[in-house]
Structure formats: structure tokens, C-alpha cells
PDB file of N, CA and C in Angstrom:
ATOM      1  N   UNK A   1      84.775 101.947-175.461  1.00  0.00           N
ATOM      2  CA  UNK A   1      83.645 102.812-175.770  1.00  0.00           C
ATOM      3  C   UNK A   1      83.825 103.397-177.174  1.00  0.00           C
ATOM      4  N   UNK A   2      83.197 103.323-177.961  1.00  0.00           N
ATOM      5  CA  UNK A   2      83.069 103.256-179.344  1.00  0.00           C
ATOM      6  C   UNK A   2      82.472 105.426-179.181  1.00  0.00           C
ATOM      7  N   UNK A   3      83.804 105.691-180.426  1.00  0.00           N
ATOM      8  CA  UNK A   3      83.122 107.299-180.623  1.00  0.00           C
ATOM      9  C   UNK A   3      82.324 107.830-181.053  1.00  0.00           C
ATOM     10  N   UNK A   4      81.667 108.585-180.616  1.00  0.00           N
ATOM     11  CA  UNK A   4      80.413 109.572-181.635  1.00  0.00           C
ATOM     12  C   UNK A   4      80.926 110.599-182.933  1.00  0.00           C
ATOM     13  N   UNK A   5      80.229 110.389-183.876  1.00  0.00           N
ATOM     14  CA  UNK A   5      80.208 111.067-184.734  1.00  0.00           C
ATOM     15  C   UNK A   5      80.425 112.667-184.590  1.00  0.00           C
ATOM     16  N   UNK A   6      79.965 113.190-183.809  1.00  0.00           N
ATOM     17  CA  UNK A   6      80.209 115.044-183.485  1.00  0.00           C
ATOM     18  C   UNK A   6      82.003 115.236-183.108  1.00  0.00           C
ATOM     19  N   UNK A   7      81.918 114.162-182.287  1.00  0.00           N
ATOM     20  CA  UNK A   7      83.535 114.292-181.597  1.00  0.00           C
ATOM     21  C   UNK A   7      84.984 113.750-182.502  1.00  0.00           C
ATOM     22  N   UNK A   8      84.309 112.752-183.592  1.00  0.00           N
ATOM     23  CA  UNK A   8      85.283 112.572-184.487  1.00  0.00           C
ATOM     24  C   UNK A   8      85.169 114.256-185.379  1.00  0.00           C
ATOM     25  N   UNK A   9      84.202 114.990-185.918  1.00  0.00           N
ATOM     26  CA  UNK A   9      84.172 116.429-186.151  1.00  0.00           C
ATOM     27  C   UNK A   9      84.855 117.034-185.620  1.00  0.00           C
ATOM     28  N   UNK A  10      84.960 117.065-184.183  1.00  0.00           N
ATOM     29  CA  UNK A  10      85.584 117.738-183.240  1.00  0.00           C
ATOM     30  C   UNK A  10      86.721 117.892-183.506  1.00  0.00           C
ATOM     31  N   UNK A  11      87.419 117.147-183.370  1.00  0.00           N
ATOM     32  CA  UNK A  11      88.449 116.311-183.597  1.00  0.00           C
ATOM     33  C   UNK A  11      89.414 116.760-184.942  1.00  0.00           C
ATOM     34  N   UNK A  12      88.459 116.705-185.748  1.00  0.00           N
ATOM     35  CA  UNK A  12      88.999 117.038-187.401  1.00  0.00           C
ATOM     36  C   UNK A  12      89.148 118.324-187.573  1.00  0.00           C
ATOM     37  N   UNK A  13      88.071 119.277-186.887  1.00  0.00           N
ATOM     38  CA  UNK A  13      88.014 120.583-186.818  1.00  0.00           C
ATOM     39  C   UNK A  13      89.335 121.193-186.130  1.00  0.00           C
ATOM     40  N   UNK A  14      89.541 120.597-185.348  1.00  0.00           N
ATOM     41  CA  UNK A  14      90.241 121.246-184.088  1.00  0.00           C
ATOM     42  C   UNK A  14      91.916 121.536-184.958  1.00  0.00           C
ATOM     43  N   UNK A  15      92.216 120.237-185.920  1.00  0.00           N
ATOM     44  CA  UNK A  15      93.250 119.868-186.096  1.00  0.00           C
ATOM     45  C   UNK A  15      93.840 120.946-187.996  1.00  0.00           C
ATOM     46  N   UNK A  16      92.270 120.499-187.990  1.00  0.00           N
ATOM     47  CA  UNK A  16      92.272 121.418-190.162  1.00  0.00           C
ATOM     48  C   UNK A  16      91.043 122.503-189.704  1.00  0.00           C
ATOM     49  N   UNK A  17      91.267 123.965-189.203  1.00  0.00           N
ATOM     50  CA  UNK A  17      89.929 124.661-188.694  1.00  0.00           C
ATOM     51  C   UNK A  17      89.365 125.184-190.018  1.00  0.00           C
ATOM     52  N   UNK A  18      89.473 124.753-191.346  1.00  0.00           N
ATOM     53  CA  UNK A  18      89.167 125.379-192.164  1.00  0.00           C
ATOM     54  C   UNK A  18      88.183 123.838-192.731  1.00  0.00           C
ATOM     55  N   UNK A  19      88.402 122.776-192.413  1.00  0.00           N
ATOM     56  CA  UNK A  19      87.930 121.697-192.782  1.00  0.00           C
ATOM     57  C   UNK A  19      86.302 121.706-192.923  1.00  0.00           C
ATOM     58  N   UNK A  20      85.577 121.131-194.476  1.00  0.00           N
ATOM     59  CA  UNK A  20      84.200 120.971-194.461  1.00  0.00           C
ATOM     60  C   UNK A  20      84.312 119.620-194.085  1.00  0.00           C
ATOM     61  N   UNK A  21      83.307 118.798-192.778  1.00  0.00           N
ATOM     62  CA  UNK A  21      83.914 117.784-192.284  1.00  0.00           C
ATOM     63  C   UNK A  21      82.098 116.972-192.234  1.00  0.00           C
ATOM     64  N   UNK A  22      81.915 116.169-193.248  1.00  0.00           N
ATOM     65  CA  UNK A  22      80.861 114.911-193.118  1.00  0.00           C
ATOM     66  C   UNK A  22      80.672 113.728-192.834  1.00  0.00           C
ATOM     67  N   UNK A  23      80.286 113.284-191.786  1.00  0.00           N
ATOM     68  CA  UNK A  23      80.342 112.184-190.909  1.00  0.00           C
ATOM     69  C   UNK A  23      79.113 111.277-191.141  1.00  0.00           C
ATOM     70  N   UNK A  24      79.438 109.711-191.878  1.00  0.00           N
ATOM     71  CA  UNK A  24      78.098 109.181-191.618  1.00  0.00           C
ATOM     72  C   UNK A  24      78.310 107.874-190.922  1.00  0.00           C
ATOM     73  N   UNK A  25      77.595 106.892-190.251  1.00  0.00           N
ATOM     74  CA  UNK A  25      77.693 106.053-189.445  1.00  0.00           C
ATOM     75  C   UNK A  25      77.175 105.078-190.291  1.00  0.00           C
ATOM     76  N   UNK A  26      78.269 104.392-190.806  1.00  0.00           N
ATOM     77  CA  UNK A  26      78.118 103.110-192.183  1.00  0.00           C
ATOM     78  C   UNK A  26      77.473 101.791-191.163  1.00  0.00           C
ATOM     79  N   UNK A  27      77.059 101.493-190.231  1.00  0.00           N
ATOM     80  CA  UNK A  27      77.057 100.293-189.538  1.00  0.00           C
ATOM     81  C   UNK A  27      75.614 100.576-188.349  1.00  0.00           C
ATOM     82  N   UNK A  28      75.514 101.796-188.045  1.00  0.00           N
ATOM     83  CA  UNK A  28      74.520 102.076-187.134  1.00  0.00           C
ATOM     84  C   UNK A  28      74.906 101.526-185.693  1.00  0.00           C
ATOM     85  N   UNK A  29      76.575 101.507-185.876  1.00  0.00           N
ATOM     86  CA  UNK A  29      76.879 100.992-184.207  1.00  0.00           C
ATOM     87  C   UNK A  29      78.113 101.635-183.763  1.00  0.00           C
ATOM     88  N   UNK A  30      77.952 103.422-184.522  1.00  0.00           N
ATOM     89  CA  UNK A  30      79.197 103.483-183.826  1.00  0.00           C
ATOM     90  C   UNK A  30      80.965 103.602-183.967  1.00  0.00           C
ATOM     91  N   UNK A  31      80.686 102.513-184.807  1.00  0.00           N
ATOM     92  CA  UNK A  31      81.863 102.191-184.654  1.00  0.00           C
ATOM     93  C   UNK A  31      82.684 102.042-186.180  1.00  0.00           C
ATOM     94  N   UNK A  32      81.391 102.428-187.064  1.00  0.00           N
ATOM     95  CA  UNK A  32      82.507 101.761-188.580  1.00  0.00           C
ATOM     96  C   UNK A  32      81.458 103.544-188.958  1.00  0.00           C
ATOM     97  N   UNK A  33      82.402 104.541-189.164  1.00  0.00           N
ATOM     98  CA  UNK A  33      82.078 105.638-190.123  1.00  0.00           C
ATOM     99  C   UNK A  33      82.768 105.992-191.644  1.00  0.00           C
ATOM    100  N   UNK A  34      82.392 106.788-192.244  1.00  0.00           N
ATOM    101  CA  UNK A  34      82.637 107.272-193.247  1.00  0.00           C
ATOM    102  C   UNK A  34      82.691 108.683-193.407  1.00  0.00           C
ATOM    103  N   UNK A  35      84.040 109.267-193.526  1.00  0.00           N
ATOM    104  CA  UNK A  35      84.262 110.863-193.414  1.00  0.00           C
ATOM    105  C   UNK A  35      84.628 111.328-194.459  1.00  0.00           C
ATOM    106  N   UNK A  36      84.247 112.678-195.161  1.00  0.00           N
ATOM    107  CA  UNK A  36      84.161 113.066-196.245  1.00  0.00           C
ATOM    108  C   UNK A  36      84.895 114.317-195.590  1.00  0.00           C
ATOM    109  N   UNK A  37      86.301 114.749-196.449  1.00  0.00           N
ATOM    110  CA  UNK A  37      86.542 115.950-195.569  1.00  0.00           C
ATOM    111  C   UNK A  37      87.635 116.855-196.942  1.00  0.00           C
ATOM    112  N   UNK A  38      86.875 118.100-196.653  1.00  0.00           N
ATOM    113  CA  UNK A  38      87.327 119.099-198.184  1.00  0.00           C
ATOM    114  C   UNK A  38      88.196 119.854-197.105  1.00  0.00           C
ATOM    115  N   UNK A  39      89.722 120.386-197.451  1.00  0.00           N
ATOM    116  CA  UNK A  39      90.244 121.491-197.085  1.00  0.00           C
ATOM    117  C   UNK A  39      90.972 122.386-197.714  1.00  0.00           C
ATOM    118  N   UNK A  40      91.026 123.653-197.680  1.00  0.00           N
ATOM    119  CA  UNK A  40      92.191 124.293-198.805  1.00  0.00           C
ATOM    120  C   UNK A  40      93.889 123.578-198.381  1.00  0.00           C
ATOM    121  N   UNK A  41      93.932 123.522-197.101  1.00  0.00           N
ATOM    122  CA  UNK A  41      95.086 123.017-196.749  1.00  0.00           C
ATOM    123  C   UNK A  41      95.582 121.505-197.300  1.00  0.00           C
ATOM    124  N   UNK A  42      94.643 121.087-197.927  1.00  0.00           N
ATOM    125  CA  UNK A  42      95.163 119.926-198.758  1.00  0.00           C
ATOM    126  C   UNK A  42      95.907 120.321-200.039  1.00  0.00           C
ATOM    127  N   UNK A  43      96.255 121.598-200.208  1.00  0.00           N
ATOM    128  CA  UNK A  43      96.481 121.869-201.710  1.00  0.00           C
ATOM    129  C   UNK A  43      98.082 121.105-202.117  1.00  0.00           C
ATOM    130  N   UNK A  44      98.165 120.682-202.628  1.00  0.00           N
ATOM    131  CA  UNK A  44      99.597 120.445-203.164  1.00  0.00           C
ATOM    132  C   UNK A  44     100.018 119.074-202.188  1.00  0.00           C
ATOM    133  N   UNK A  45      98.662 118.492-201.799  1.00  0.00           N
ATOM    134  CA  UNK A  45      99.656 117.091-200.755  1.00  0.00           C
ATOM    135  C   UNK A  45      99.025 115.697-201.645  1.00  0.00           C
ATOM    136  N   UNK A  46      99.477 114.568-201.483  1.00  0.00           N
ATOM    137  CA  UNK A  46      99.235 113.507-202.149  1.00  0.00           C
ATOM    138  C   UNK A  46      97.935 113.159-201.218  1.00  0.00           C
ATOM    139  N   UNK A  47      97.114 111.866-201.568  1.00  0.00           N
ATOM    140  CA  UNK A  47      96.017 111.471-201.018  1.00  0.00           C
ATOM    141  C   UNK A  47      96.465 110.800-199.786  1.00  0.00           C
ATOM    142  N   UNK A  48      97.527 110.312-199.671  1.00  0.00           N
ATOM    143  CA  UNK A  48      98.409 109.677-198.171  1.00  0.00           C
ATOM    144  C   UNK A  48      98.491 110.401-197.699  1.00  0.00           C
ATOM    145  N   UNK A  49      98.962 111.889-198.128  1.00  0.00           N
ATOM    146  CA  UNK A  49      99.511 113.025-196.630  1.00  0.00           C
ATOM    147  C   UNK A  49      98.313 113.815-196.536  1.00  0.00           C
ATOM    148  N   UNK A  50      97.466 113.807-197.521  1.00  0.00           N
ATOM    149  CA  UNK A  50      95.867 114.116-196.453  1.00  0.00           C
ATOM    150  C   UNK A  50      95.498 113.322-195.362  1.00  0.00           C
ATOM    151  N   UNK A  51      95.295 112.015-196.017  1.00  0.00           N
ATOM    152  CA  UNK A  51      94.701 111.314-194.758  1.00  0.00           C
ATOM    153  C   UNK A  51      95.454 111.160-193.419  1.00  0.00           C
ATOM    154  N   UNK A  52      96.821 111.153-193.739  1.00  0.00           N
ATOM    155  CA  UNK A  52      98.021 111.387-192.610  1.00  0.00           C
ATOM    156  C   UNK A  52      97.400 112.217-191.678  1.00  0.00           C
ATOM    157  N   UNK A  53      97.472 113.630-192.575  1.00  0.00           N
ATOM    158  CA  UNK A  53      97.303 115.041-191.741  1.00  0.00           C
ATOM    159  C   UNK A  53      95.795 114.071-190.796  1.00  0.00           C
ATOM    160  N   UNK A  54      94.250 113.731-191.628  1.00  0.00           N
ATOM    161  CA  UNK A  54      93.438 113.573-190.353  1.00  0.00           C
ATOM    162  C   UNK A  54      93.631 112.434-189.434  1.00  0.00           C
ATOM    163  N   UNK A  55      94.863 111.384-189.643  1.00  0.00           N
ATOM    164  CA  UNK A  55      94.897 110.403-188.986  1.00  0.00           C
ATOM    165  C   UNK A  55      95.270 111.052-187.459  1.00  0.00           C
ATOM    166  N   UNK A  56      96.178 111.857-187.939  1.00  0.00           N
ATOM    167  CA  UNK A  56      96.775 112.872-186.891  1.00  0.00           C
ATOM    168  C   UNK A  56      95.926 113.252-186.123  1.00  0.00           C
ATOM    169  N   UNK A  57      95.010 114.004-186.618  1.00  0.00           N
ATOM    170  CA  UNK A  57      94.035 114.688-185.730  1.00  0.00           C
ATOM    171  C   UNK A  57      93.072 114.057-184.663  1.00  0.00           C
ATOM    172  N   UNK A  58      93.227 112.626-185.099  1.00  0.00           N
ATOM    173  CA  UNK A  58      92.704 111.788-184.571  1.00  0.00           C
ATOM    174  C   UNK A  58      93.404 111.232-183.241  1.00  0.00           C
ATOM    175  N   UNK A  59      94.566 111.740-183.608  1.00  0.00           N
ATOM    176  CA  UNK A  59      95.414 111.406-182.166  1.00  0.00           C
ATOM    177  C   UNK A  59      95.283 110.186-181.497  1.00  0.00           C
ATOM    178  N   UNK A  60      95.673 109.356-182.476  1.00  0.00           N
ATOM    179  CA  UNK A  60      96.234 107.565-182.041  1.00  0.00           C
ATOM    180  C   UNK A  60      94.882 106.850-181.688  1.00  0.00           C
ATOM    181  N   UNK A  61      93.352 107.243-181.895  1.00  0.00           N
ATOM    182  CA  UNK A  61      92.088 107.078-181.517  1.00  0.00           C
ATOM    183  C   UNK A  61      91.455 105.846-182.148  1.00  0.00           C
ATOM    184  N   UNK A  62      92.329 105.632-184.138  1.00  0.00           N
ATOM    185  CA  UNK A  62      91.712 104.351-184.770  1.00  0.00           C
ATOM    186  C   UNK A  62      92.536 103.415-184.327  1.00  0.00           C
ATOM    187  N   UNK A  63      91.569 102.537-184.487  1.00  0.00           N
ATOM    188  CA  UNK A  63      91.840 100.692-183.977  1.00  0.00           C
ATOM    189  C   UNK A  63      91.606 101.063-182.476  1.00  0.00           C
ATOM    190  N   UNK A  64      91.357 102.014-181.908  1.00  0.00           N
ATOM    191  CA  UNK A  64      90.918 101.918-180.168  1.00  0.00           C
ATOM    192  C   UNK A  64      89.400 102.164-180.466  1.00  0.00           C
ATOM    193  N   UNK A  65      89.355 103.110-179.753  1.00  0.00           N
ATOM    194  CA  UNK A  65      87.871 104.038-179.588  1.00  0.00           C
ATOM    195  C   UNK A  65      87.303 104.055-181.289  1.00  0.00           C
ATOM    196  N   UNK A  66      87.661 103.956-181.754  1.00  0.00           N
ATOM    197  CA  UNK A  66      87.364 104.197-183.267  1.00  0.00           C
ATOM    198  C   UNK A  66      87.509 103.054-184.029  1.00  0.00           C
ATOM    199  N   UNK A  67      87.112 101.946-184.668  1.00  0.00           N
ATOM    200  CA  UNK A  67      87.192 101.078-185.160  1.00  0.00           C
ATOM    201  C   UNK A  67      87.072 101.330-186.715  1.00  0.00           C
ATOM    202  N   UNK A  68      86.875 101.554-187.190  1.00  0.00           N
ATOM    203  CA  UNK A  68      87.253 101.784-188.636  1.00  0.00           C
ATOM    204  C   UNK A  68      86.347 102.982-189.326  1.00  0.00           C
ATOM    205  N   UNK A  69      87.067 103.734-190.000  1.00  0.00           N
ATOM    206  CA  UNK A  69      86.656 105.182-190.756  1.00  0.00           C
ATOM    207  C   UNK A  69      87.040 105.421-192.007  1.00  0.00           C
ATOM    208  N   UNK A  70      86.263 105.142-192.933  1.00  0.00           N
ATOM    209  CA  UNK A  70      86.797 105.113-194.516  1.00  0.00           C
ATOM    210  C   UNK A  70      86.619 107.073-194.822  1.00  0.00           C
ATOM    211  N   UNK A  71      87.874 107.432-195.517  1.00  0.00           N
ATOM    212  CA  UNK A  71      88.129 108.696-195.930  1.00  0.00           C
ATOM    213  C   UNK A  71      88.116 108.623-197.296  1.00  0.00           C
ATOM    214  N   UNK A  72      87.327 110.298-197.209  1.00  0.00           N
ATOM    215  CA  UNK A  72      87.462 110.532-198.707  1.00  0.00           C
ATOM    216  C   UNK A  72      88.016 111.968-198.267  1.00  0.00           C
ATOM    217  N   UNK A  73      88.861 112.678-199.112  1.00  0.00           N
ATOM    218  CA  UNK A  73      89.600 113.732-199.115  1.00  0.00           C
ATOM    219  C   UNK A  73      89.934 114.612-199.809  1.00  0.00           C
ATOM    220  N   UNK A  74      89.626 115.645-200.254  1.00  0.00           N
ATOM    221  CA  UNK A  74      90.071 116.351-201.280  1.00  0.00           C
ATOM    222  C   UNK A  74      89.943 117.942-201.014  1.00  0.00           C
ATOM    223  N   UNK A  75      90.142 118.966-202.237  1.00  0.00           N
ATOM    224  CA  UNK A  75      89.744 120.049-202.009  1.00  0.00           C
ATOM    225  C   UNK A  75      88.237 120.639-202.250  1.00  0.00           C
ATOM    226  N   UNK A  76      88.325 121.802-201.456  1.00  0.00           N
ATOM    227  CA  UNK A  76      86.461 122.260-201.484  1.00  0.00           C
ATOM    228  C   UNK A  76      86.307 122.747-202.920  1.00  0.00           C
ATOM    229  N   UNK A  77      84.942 122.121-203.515  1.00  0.00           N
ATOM    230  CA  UNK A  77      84.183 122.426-204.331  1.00  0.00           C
ATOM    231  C   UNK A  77      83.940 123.674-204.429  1.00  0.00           C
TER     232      UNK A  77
END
């Protein structure tokens, strides 16, 4: 069962609660998104240990329930 967009939010929120977290559905099936995610808690980490930190949050979910999610990451504007 392929995830919804609110619950990958969920998800991101739960893990960075300070996270601005934008979700779009690159495929219209579900299953291939694109997350845009600003946090102060990224300050001082490389672009690997951001995406680390949301791979995490994701809690072992890509390549299952989640089939592919291109990240963009940085700090808030």
C-alpha cells in the first residue's frame, strides 16, 4: 500500500517538530514524491546528515510503503 502525502508530513513533523515540510506527488500514483523540507535543526549538518536525520523519520518506510522521495533540504528562508 503505497503512502499518502499528509502521513509522510506526519512523519517528518513528528521526528524535526520545527520542520516547514512540502509534499508534492511527482507521478500522481502515490508512490514517487518530492519533499521540500527547511529546519533550524539543520544548522551546521552536511546535506547527507539532513537527509539521514528525515530518512530516519521515516522509519525504514522507503523502498516499502514509499517508493521513491526526492529531497530537497536546507535552512528556513
Amino acid at each position: 500500500m503505497a503512502m499518502q502525502a499528509d502521513e509522510i508530513e506526519r512523519l517528518i513533523k513528528a521526528a524535526i517538530p520545527d520542520a516547514d515540510v512540502t509534499i508534492r506527488d511527482l507521478a500522481g500514483d502515490g508512490d514517487h514524491y518530492a519533499a521540500e523540507i527547511r529546519s533550524a535543526s539543520f544548522a551546521g549538518k552536511s546535506r547527507v546528515a539532513q537527509h539521514k536525520l528525515v530518512y530516519e523519520a521515516l522509519g525504514g518506510r522507503m523502498g516499502g510503503e514509499l517508493h521513491a522521495l526526492q529531497l530537497t533540504t536546507g535552512l528556513p528562508t
